[in-house]
C-alpha atoms as a PDB file:
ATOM      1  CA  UNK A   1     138.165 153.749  98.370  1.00  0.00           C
ATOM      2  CA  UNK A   2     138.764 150.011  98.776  1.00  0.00           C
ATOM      3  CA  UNK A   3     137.851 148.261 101.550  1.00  0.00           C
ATOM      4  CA  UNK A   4     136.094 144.390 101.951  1.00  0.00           C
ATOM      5  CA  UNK A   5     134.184 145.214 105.374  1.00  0.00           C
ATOM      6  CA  UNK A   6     131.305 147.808 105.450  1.00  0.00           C
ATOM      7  CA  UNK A   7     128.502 148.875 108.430  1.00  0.00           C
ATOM      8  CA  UNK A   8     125.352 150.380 107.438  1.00  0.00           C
ATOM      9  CA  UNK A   9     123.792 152.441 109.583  1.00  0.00           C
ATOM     10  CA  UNK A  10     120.332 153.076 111.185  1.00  0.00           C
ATOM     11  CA  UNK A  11     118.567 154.668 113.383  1.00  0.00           C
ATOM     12  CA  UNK A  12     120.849 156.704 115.503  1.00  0.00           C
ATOM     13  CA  UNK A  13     123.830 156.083 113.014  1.00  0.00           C
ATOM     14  CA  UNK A  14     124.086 160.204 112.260  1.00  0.00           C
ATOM     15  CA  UNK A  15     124.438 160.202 116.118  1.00  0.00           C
ATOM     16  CA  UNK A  16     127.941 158.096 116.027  1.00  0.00           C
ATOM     17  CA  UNK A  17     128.946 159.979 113.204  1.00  0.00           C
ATOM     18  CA  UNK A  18     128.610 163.497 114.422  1.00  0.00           C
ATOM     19  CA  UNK A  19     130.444 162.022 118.224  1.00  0.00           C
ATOM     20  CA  UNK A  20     133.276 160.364 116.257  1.00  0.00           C
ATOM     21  CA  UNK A  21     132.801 157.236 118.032  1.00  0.00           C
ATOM     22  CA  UNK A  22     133.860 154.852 115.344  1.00  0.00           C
ATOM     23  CA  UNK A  23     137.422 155.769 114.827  1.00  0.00           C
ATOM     24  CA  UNK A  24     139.483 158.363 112.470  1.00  0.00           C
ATOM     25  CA  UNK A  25     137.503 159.636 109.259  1.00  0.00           C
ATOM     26  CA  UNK A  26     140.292 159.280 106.457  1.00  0.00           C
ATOM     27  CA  UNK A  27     137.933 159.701 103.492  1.00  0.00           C
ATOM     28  CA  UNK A  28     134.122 160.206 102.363  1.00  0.00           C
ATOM     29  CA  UNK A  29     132.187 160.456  99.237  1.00  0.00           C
ATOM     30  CA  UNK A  30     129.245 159.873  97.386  1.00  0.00           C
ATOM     31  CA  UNK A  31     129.358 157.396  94.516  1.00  0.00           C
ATOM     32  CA  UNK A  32     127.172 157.403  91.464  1.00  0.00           C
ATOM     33  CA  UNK A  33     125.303 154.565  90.305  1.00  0.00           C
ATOM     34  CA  UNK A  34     123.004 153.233  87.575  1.00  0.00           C
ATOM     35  CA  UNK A  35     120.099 153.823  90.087  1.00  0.00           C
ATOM     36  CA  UNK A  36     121.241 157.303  91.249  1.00  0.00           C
ATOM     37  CA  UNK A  37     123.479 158.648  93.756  1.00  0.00           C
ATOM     38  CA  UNK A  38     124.152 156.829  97.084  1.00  0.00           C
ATOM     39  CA  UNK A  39     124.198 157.739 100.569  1.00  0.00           C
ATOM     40  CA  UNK A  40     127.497 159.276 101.779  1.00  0.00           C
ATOM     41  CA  UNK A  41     130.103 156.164 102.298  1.00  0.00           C
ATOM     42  CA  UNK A  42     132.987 157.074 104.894  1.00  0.00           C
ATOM     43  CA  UNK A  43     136.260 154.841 105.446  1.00  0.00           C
ATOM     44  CA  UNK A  44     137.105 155.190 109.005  1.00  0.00           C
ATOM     45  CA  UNK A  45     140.322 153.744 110.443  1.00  0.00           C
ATOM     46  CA  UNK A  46     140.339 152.222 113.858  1.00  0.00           C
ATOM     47  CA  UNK A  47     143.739 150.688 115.182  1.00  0.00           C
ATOM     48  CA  UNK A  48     144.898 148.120 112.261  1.00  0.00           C
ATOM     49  CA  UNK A  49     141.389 147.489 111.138  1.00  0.00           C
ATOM     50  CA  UNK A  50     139.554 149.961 108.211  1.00  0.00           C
ATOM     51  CA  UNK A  51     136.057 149.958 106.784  1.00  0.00           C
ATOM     52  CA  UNK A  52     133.744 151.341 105.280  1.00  0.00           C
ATOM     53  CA  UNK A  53     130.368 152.900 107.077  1.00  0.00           C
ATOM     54  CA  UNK A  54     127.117 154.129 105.211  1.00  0.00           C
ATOM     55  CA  UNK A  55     124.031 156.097 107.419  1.00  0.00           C
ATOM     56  CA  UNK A  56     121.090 154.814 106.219  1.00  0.00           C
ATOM     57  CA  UNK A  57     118.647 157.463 107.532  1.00  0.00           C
ATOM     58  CA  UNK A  58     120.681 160.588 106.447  1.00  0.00           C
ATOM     59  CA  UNK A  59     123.734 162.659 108.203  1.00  0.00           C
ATOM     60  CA  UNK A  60     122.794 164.759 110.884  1.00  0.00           C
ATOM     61  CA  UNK A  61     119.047 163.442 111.597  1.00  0.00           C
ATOM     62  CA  UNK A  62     116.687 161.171 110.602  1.00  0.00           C
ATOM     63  CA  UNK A  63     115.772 162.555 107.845  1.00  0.00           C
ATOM     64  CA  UNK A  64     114.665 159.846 105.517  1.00  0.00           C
ATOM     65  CA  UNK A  65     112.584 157.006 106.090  1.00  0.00           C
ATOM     66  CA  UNK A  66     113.277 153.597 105.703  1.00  0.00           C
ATOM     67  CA  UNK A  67     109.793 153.714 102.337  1.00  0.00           C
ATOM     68  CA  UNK A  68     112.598 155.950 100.457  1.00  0.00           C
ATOM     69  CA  UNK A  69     115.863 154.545 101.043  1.00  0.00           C
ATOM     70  CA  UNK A  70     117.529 154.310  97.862  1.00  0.00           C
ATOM     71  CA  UNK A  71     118.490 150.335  99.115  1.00  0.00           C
ATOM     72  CA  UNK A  72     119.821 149.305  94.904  1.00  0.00           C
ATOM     73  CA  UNK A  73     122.112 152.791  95.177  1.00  0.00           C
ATOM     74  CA  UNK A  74     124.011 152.012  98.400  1.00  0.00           C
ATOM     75  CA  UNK A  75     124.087 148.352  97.722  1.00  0.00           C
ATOM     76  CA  UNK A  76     125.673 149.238  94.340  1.00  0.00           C
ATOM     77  CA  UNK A  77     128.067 151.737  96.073  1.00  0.00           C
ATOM     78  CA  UNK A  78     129.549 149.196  98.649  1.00  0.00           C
ATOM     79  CA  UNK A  79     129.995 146.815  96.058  1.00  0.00           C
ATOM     80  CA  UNK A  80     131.723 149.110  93.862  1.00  0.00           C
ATOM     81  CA  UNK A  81     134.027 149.807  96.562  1.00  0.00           C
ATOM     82  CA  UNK A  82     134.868 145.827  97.234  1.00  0.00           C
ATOM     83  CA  UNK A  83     132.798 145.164  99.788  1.00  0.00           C
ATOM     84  CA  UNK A  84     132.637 141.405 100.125  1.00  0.00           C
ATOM     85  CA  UNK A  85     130.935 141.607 104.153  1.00  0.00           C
ATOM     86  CA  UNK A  86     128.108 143.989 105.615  1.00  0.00           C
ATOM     87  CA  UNK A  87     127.091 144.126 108.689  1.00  0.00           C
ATOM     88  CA  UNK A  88     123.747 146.162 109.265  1.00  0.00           C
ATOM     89  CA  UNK A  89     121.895 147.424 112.239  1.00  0.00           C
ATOM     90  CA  UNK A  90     118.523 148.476 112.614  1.00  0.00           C
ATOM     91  CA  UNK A  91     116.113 149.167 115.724  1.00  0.00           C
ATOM     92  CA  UNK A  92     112.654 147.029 115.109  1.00  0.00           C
ATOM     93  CA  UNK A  93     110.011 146.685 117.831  1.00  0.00           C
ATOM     94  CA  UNK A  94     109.084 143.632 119.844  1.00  0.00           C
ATOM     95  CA  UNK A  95     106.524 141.129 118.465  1.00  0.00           C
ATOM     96  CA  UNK A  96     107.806 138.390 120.672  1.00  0.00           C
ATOM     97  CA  UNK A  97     107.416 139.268 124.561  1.00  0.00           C
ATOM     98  CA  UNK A  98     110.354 137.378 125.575  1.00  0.00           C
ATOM     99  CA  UNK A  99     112.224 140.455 124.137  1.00  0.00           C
ATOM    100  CA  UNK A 100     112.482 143.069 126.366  1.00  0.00           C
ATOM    101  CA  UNK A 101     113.203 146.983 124.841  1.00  0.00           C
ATOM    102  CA  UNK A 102     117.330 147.856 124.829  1.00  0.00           C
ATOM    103  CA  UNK A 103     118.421 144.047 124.195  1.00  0.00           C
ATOM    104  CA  UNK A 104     120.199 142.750 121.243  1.00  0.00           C
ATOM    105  CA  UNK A 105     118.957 140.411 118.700  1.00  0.00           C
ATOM    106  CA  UNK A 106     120.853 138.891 115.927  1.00  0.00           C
ATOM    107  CA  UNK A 107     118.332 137.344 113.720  1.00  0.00           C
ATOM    108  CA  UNK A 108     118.227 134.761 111.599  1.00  0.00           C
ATOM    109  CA  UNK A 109     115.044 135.017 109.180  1.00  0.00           C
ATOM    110  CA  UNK A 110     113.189 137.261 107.617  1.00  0.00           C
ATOM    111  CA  UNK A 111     109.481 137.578 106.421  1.00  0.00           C
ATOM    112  CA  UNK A 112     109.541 140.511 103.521  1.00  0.00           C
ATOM    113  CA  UNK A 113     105.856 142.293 103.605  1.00  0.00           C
ATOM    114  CA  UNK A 114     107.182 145.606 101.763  1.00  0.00           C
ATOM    115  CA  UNK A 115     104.721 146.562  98.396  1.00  0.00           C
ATOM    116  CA  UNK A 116     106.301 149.445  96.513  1.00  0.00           C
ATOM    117  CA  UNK A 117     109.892 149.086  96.382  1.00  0.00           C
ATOM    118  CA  UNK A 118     112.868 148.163  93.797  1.00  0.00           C
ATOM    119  CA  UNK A 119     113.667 144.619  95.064  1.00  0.00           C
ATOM    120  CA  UNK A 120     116.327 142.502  92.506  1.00  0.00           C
ATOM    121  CA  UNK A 121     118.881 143.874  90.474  1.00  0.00           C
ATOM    122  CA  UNK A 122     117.981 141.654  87.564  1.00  0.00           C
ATOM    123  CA  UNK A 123     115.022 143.471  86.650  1.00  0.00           C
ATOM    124  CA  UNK A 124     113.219 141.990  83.111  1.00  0.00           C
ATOM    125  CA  UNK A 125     116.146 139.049  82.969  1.00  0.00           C
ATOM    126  CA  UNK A 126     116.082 135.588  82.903  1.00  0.00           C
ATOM    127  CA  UNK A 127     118.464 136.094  86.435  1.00  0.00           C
ATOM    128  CA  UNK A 128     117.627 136.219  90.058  1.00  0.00           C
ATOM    129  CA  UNK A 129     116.701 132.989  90.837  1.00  0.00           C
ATOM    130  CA  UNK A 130     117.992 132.494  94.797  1.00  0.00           C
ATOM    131  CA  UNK A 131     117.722 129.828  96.754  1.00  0.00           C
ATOM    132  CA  UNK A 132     117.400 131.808 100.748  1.00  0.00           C
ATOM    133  CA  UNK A 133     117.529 129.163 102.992  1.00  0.00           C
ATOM    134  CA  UNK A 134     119.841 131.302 105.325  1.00  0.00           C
ATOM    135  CA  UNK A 135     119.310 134.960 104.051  1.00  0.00           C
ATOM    136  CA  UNK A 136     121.685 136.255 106.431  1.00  0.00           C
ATOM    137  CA  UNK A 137     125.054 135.257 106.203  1.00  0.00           C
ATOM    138  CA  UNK A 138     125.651 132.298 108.879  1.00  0.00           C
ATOM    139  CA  UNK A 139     128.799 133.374 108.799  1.00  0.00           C
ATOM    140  CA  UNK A 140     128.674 136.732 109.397  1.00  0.00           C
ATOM    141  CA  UNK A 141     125.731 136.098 111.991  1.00  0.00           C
ATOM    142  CA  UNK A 142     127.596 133.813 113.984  1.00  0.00           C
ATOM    143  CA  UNK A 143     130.607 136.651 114.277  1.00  0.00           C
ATOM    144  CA  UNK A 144     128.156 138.767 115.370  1.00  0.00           C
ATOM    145  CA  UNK A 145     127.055 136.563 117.807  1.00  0.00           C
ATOM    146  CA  UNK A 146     129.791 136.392 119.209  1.00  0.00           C
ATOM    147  CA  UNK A 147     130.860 139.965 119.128  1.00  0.00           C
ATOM    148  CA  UNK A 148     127.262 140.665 121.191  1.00  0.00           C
ATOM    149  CA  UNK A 149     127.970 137.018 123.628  1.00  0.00           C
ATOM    150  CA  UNK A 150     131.402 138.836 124.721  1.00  0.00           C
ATOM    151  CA  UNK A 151     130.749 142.412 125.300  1.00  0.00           C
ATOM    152  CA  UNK A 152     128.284 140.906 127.928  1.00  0.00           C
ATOM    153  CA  UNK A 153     125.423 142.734 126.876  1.00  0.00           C
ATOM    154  CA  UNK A 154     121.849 141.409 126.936  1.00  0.00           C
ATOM    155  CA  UNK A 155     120.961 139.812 123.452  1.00  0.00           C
ATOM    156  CA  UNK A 156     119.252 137.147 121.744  1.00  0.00           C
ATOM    157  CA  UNK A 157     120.586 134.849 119.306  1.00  0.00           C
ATOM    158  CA  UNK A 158     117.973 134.556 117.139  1.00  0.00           C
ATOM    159  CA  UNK A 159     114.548 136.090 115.895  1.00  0.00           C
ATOM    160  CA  UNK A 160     112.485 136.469 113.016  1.00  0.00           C
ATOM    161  CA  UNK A 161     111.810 139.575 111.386  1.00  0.00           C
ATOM    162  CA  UNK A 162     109.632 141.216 109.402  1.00  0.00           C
ATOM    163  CA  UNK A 163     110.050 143.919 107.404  1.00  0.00           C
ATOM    164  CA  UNK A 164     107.117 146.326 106.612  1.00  0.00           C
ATOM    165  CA  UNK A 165     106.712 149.031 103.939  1.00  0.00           C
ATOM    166  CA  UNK A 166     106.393 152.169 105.973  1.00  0.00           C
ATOM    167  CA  UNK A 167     106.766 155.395 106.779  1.00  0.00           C
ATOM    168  CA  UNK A 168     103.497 154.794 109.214  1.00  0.00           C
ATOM    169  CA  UNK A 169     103.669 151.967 111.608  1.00  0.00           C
ATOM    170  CA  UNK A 170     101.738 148.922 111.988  1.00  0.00           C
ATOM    171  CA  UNK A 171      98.083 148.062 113.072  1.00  0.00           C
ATOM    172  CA  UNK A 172      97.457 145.710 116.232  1.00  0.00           C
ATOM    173  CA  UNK A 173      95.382 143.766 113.684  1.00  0.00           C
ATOM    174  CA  UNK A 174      98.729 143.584 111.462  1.00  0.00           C
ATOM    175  CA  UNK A 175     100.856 142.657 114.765  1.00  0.00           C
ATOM    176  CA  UNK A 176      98.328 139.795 115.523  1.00  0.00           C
ATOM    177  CA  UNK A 177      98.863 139.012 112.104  1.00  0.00           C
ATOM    178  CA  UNK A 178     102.364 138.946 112.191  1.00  0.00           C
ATOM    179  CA  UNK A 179     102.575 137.117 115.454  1.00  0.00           C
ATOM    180  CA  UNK A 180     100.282 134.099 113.979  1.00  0.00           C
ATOM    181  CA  UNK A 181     102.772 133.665 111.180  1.00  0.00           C
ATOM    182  CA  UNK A 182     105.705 133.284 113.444  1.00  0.00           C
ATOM    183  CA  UNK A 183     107.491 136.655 113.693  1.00  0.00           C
ATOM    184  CA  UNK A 184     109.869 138.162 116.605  1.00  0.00           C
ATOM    185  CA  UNK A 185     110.794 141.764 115.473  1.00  0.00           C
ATOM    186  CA  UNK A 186     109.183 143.995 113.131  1.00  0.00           C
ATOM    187  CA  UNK A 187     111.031 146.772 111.011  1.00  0.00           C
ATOM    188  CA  UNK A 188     110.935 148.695 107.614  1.00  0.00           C
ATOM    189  CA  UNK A 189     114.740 148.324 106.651  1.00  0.00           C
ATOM    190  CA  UNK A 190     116.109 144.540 106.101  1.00  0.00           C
ATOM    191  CA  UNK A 191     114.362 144.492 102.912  1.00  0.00           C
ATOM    192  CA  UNK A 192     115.064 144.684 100.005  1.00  0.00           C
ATOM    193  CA  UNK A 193     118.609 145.266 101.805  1.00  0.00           C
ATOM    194  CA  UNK A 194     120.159 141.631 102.669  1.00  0.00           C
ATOM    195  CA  UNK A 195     118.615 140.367  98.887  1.00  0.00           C
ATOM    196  CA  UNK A 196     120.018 143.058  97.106  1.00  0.00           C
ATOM    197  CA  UNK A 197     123.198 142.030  98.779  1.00  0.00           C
ATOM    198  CA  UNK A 198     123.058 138.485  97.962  1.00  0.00           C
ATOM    199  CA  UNK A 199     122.617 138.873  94.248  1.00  0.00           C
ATOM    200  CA  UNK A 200     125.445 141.014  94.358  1.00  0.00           C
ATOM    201  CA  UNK A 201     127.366 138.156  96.419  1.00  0.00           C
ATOM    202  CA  UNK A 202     127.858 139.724  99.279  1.00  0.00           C
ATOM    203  CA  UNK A 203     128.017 138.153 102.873  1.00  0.00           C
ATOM    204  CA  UNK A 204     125.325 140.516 105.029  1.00  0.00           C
ATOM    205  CA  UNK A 205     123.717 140.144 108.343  1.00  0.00           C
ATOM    206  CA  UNK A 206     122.262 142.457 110.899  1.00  0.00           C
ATOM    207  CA  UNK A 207     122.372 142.964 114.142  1.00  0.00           C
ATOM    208  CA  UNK A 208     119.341 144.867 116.008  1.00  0.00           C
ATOM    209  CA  UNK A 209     118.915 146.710 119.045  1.00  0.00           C
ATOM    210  CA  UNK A 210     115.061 146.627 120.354  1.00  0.00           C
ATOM    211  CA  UNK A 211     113.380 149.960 120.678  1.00  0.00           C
ATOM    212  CA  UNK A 212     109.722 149.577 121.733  1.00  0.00           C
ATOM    213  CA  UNK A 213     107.199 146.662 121.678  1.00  0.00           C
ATOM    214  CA  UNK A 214     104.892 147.043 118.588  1.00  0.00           C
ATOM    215  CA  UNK A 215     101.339 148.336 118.562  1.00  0.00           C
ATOM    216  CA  UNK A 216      98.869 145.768 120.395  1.00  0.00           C
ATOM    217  CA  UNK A 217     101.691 143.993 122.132  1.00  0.00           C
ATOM    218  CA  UNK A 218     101.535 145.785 125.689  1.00  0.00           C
ATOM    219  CA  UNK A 219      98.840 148.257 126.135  1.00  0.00           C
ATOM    220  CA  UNK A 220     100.105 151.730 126.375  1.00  0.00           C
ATOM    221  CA  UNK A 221      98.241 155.418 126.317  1.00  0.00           C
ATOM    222  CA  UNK A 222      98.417 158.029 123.248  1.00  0.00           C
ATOM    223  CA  UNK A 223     101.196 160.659 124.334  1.00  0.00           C
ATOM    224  CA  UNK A 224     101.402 163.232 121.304  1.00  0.00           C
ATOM    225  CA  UNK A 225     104.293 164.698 120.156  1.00  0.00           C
ATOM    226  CA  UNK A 226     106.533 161.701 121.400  1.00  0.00           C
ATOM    227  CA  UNK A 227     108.797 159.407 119.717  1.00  0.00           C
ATOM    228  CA  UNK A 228     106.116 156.738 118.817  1.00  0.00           C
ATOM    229  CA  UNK A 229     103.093 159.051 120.502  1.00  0.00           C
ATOM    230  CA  UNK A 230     103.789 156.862 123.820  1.00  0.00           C
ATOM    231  CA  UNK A 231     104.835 153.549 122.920  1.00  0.00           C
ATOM    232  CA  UNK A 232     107.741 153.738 124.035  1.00  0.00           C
ATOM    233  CA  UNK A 233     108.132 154.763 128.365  1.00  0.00           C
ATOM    234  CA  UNK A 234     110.820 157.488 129.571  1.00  0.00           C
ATOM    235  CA  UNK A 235     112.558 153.895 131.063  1.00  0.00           C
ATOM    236  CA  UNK A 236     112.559 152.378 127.491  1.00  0.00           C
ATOM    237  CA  UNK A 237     113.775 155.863 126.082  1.00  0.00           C
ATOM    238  CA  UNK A 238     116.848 155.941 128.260  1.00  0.00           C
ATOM    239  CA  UNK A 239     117.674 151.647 127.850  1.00  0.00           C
ATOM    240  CA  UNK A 240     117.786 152.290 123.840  1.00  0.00           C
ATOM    241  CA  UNK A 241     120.330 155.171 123.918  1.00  0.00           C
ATOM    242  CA  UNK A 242     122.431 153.049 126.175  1.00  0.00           C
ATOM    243  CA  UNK A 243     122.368 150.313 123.477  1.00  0.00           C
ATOM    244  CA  UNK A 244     123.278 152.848 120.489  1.00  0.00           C
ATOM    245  CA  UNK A 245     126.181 153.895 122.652  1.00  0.00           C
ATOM    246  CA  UNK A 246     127.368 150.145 122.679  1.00  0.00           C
ATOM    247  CA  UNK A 247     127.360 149.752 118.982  1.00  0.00           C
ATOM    248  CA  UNK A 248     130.980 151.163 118.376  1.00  0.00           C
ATOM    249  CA  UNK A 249     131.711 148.357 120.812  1.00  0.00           C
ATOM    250  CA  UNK A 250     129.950 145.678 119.028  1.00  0.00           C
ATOM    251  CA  UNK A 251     130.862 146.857 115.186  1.00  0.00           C
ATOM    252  CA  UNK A 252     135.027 147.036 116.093  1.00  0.00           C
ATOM    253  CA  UNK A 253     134.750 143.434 117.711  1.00  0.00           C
ATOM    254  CA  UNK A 254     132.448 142.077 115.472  1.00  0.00           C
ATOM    255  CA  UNK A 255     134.353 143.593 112.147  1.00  0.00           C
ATOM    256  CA  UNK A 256     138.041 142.423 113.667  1.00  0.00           C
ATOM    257  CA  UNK A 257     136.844 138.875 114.073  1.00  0.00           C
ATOM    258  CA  UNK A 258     135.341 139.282 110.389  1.00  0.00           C
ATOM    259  CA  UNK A 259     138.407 140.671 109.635  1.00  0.00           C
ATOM    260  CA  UNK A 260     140.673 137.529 110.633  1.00  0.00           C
ATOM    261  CA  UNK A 261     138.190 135.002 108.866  1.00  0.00           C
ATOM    262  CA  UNK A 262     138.195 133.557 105.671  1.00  0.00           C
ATOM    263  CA  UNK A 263     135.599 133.452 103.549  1.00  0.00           C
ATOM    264  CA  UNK A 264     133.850 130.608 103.252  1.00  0.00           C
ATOM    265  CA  UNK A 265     129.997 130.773 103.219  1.00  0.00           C
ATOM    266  CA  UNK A 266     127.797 129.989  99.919  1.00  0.00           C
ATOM    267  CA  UNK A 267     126.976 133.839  99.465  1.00  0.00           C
ATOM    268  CA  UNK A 268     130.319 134.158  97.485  1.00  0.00           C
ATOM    269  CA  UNK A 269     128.667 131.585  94.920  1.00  0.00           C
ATOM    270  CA  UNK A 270     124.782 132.907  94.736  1.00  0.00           C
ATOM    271  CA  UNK A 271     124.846 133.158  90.765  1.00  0.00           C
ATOM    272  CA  UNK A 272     127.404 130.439  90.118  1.00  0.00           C
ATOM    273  CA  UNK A 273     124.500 128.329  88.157  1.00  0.00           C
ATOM    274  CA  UNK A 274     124.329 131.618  86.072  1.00  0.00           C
ATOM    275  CA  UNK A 275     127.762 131.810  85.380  1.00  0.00           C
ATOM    276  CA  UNK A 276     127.783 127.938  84.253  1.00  0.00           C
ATOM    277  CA  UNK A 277     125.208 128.557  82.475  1.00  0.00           C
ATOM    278  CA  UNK A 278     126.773 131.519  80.383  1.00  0.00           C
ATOM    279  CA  UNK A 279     124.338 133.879  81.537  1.00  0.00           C
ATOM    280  CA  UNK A 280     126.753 136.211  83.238  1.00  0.00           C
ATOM    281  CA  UNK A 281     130.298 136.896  82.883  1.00  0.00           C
ATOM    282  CA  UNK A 282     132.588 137.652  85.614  1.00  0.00           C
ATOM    283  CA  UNK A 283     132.527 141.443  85.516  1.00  0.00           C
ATOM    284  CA  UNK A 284     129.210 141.589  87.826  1.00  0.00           C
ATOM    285  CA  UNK A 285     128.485 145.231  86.570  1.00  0.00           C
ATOM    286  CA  UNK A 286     127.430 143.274  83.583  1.00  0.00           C
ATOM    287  CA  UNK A 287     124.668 141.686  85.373  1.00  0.00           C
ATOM    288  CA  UNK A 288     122.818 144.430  86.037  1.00  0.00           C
ATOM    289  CA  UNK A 289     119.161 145.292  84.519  1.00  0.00           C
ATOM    290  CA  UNK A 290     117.940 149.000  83.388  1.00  0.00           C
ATOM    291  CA  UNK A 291     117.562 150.852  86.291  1.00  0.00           C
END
């Protein structure tokens, strides 16, 4: 299993997987790592164009949250298997009001506020020292961009998020907080994701579909038992599945301009000073630290 272009998953990816909507499955495993096993990595063909695709959530449901996600495995895995690009997707709520629920957002920053998880590779070593003025790929983001700009769907081409620790979701106090500091989107999954990736060298950005506006943003009544206990209307409900049903859309354009593009961006080179240094070698599972 060799492939340079990958997709992870999240919520809704077991949804694609079970409908086949992302081309012929040729192969699927689980690959081990120094950090433990990862999620299940599938190589689907579609047409000329092959890649890789990881669920981030689980298989058939969502049945692990984004707190638990074993982020150093299936970073690890990808890499292992060549990956030099990932593209991501994840469904945050709305901090900024000039999102609307069931749009598209490709952002371009992130603001990490996650406590308890493993977050470098390079754990007690001198390495790790990354400069994140873009932490998404601009390359990578701008494909994507463009991949969301022709399939005429609504989107925005920038945002902010930030990612929170989880499973439970956020305070209105937190959402104020989050506002004041100059966040769009909030979500549990970008991090440690896209910084794992980098130290790895490996091009990532996401691409997010809008779910519900966060807690304090729009006042909305307690519904128990409901996805979000009411934050999210039956309108809202029925706008999101539309946009998961446009991903297999937005993932073959955006992967077949990837595809055609050389690579050119300054995630290839994350570690050079490393490397001139004599600190790593060129085999990169060299650089790793004890798990």
């Amino acid at each position: 299993m060799n492939e340079r272009l990958a997709v992870i998953g999240g919520s809704g990816a077991y949804h694609l997987l079970s409908q086949n909507c992302l081309g012929e499955e040729t192969e699927s495993r689980i690959i081990e790592t120094p950090f433990g096993p990862s999620a299940p990595v599938h190589r689907f063909q579609a047409g000329e164009l092959s890649f890789l695709f990881l669920s981030r959530h689980g298989e058939t449901d969502y049945s692990l949250t984004a707190s638990f996600v074993n982020y150093r495995a299936n970073i690890y895995a990808l890499k292992e298997c060549g990956v030099e690009r990932i593209i991501s997707w994840s469904g945050p709520g709305i901090i900024n009001t000039a999102f609307k629920p069931g749009e598209f957002v490709v952002p371009h920053d992130i603001i990490d506020e996650t406590r308890r998880r493993e977050s470098t590779f390079f754990k007690n070593s001198g390495v790790g020292f990354i400069r994140q003025s873009h932490p998404f790929c601009p390359e990578v983001r701008e494909t994507l961009h463009e991949a969301v700009h022709h399939s005429g769907f609504p989107h925005h081409e920038e945002g902010v998020y930030v990612c929170t620790e989880g499973p439970r979701l956020e305070s209105p106090a937190e959402i104020k907080k989050f506002r004041i500091i100059g966040a769009d989107l909030v979500g549990m999954t970008l991090a440690p994701e896209t910084f794992l990736a980098r130290e790895l060298e490996m091009c990532y950005a996401p691409v997010c579909y809008l779910t519900n506006y966060a807690e304090g943003t729009v006042d909305r009544e307690f519904k128990s038992g409901q996805l979000f206990e009411g934050m999210q209307t039956d309108q809202e409900k029925s706008v999101v599945e539309q946009s998961v049903q446009r991903f297999p859309a937005i993932l073959a354009a955006g992967l077949t301009l990837l595809n055609d593009l050389e690579r050119s961006c300054h995630c290839q080179s994350a570690l050079q000073r490393y490397r001139d240094k004599g600190m790593i070698g060129d085999d990169w599972r060299t650089w790793i630290g004890p798990a």
